[in-house]
N, C-alpha and C. Protein backbone atom coordinates (compact mmCIF):
# COMPACT_ATOMS: atom_id res chain seq x y z
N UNK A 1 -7.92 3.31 -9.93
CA UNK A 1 -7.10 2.36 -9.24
C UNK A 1 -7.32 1.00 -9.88
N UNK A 2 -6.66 0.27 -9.82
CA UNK A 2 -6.66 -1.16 -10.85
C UNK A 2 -5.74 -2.30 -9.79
N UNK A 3 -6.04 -3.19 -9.59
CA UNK A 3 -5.52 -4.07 -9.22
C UNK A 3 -4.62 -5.03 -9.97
N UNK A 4 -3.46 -4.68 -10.20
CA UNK A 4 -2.29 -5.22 -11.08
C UNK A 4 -2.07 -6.54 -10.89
N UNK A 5 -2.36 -7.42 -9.98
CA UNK A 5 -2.30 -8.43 -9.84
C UNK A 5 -2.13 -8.99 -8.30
N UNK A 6 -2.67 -10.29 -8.84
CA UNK A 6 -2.33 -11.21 -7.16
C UNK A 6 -1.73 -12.76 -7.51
N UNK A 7 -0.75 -13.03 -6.79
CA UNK A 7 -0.32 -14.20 -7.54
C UNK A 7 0.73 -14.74 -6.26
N UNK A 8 0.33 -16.06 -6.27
CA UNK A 8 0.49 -17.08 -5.13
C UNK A 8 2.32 -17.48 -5.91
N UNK A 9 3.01 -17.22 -4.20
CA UNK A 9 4.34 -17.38 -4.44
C UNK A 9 4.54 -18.53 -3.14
N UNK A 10 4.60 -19.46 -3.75
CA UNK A 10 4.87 -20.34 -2.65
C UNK A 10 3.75 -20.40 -1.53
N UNK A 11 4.36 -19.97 -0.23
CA UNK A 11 3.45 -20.25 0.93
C UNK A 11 2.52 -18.71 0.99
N UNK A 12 3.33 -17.43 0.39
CA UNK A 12 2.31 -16.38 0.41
C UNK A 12 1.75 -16.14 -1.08
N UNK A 13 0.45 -14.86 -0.77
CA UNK A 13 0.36 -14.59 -1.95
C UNK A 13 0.31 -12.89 -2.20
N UNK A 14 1.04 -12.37 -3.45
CA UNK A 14 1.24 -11.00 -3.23
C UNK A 14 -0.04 -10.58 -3.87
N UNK A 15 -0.25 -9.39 -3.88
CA UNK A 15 -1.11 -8.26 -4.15
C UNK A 15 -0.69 -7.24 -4.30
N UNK A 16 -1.03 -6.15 -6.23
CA UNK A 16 -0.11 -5.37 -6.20
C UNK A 16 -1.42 -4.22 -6.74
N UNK A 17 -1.65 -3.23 -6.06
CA UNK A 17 -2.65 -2.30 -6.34
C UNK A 17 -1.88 -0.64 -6.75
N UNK A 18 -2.70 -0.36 -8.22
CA UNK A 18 -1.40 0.79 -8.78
C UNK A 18 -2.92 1.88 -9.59
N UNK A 19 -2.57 2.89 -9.42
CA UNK A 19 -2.94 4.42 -9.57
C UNK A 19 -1.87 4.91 -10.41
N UNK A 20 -2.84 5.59 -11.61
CA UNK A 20 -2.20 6.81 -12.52
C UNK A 20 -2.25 8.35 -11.80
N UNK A 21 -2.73 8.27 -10.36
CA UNK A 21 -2.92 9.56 -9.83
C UNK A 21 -1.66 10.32 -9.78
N UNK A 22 -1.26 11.71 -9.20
CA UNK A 22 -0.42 12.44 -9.08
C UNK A 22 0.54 12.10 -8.30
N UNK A 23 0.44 11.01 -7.97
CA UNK A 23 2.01 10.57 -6.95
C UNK A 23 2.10 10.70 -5.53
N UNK A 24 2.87 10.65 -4.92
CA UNK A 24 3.22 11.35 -3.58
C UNK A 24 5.14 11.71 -3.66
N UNK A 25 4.60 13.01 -2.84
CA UNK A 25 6.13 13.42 -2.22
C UNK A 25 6.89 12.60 -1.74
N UNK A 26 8.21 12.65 -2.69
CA UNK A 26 9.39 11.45 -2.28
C UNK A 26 9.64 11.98 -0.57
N UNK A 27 9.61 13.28 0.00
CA UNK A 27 9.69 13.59 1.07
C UNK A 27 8.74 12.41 2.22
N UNK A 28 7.37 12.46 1.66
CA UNK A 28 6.43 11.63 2.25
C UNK A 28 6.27 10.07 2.08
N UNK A 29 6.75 9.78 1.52
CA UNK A 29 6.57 8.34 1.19
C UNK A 29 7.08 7.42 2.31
N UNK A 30 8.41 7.80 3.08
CA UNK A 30 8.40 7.01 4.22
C UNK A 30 7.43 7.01 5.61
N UNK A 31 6.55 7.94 5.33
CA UNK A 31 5.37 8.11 6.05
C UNK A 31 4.19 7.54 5.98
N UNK A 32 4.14 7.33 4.96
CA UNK A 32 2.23 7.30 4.40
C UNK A 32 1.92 6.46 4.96
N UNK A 33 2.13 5.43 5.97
CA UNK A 33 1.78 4.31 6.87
C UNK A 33 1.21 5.01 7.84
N UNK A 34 1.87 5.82 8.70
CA UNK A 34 1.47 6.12 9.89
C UNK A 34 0.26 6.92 9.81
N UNK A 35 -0.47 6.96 10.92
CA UNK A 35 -1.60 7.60 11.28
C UNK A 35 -1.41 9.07 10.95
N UNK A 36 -2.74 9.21 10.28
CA UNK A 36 -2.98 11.52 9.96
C UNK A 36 -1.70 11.79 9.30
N UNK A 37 -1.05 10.98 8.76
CA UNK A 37 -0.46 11.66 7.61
C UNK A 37 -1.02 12.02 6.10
N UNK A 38 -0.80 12.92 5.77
CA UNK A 38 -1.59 13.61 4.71
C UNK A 38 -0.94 14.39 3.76
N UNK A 39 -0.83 14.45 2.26
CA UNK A 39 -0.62 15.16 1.51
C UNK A 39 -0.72 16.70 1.73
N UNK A 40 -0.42 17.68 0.76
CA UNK A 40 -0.70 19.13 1.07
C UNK A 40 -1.96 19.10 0.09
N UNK A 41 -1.96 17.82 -1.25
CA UNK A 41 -3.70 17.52 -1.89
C UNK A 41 -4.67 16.83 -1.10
N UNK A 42 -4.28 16.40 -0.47
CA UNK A 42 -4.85 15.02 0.34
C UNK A 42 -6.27 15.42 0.60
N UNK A 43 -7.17 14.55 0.23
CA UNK A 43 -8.98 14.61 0.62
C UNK A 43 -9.22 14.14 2.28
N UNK A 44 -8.28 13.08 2.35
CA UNK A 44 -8.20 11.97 2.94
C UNK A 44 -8.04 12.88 4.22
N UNK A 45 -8.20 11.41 5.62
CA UNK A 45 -7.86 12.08 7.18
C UNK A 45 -6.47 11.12 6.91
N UNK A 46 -5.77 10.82 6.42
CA UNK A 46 -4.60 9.86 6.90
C UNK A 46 -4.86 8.86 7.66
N UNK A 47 -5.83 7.73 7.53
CA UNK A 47 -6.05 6.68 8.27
C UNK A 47 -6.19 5.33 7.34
N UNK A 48 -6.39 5.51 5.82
CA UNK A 48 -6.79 4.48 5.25
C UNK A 48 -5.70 3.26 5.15
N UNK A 49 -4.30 4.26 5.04
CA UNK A 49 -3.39 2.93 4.56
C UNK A 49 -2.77 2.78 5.96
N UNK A 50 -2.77 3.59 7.10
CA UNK A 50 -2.78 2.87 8.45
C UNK A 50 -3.10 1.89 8.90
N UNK A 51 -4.26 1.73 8.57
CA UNK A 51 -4.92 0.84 8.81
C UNK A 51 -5.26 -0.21 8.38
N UNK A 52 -4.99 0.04 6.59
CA UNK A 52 -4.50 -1.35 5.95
C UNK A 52 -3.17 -1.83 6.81
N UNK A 53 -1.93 -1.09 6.63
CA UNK A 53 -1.02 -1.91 7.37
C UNK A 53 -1.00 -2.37 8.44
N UNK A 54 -1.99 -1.87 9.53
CA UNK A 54 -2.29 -2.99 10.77
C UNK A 54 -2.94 -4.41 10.34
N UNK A 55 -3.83 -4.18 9.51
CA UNK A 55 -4.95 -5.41 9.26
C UNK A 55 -3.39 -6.56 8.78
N UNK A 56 -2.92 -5.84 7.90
CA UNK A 56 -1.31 -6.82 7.35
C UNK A 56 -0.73 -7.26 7.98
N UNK A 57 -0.13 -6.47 8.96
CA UNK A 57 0.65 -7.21 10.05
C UNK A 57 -0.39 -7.90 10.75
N UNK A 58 -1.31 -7.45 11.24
CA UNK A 58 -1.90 -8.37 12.08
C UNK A 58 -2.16 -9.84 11.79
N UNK A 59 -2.08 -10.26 10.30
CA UNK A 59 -2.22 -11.10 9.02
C UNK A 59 -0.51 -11.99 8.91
N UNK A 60 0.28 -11.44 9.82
CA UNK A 60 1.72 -12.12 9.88
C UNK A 60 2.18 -11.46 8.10
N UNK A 61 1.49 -10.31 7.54
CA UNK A 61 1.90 -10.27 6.18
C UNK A 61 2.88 -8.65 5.78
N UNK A 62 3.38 -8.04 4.94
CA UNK A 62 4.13 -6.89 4.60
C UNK A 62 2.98 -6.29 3.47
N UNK A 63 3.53 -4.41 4.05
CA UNK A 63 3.04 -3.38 2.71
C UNK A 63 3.88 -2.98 2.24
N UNK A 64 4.38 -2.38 1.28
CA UNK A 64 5.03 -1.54 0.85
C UNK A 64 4.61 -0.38 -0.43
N UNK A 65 5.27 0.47 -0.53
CA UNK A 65 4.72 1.56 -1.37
C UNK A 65 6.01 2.11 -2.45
N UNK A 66 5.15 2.09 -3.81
CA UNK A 66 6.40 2.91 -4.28
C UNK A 66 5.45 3.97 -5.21
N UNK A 67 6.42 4.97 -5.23
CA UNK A 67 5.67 6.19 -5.93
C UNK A 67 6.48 7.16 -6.63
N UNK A 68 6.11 7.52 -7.75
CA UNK A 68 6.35 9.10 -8.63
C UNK A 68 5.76 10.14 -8.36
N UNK A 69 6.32 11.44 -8.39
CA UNK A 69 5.05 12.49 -8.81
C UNK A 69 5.07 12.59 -10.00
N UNK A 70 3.83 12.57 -10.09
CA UNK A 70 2.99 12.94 -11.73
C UNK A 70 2.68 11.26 -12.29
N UNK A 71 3.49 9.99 -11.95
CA UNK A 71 3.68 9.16 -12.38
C UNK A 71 2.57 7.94 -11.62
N UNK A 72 1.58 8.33 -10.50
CA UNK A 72 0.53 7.06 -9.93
C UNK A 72 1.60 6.82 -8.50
N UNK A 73 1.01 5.77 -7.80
CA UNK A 73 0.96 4.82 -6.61
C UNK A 73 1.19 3.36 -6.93
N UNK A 74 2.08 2.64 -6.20
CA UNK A 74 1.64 1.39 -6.20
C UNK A 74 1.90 0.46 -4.90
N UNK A 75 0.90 -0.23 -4.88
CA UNK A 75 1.15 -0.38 -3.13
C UNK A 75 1.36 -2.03 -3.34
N UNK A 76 1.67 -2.45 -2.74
CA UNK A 76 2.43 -4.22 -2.48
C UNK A 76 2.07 -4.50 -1.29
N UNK A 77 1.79 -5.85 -1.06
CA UNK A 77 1.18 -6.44 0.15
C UNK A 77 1.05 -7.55 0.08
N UNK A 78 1.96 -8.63 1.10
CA UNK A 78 2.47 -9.68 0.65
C UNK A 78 1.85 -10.48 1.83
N UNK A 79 0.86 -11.56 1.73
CA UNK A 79 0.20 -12.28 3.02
C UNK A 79 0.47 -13.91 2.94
N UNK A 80 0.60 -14.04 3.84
CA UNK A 80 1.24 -15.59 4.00
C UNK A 80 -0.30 -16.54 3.85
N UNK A 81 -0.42 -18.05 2.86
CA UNK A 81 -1.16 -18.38 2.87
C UNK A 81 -1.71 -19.36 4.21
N UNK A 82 -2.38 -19.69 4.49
CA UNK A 82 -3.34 -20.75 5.66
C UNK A 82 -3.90 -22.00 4.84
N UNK A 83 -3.95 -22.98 5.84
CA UNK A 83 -5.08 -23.84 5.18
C UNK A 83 -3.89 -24.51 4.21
N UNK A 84 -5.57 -25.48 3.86
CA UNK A 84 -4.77 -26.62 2.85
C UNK A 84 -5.04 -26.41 0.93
């Protein structure tokens, strides 16, 4: 996993985190937010990126996901900055 970048756009700043792993099912991809969703590879319980996207919203900020099979992950997450 590699962190592709973070870079301050105005008042937010994005974050873009990307995997050469095996992808996810275009079937699944409008899912992978919600709770115990899981691949048919999946190691995982389905809670990690749940729960990133609460911490986000809770943050007034957006996730999003885009994916291939065979082609990696890349996840986006856009948080509004604070402060001076």
């Amino acid at each position: 996993m590699t962190l592709a970048g973070a870079v301050e756009a105005g008042r937010w700043v994005r974050l873009e985190v990307r995997d050469t792993g095996a992808g996810i099912d275009p079937a699944l991809l409008p899912r992978i937010f919600d709770r115990f969703v899981t691949g048919d590879d999946s190691r995982g319980t389905g809670l990690g990126l749940a729960i990133a996207r609460q911490l986000v919203l809770a943050h007034g900020g957006e996730i999003d996901a885009e994916s291939s099979p065979g082609a990696g992950t890349t996840i986006r997450v856009r948080l509004p900055l604070t402060g001076g």
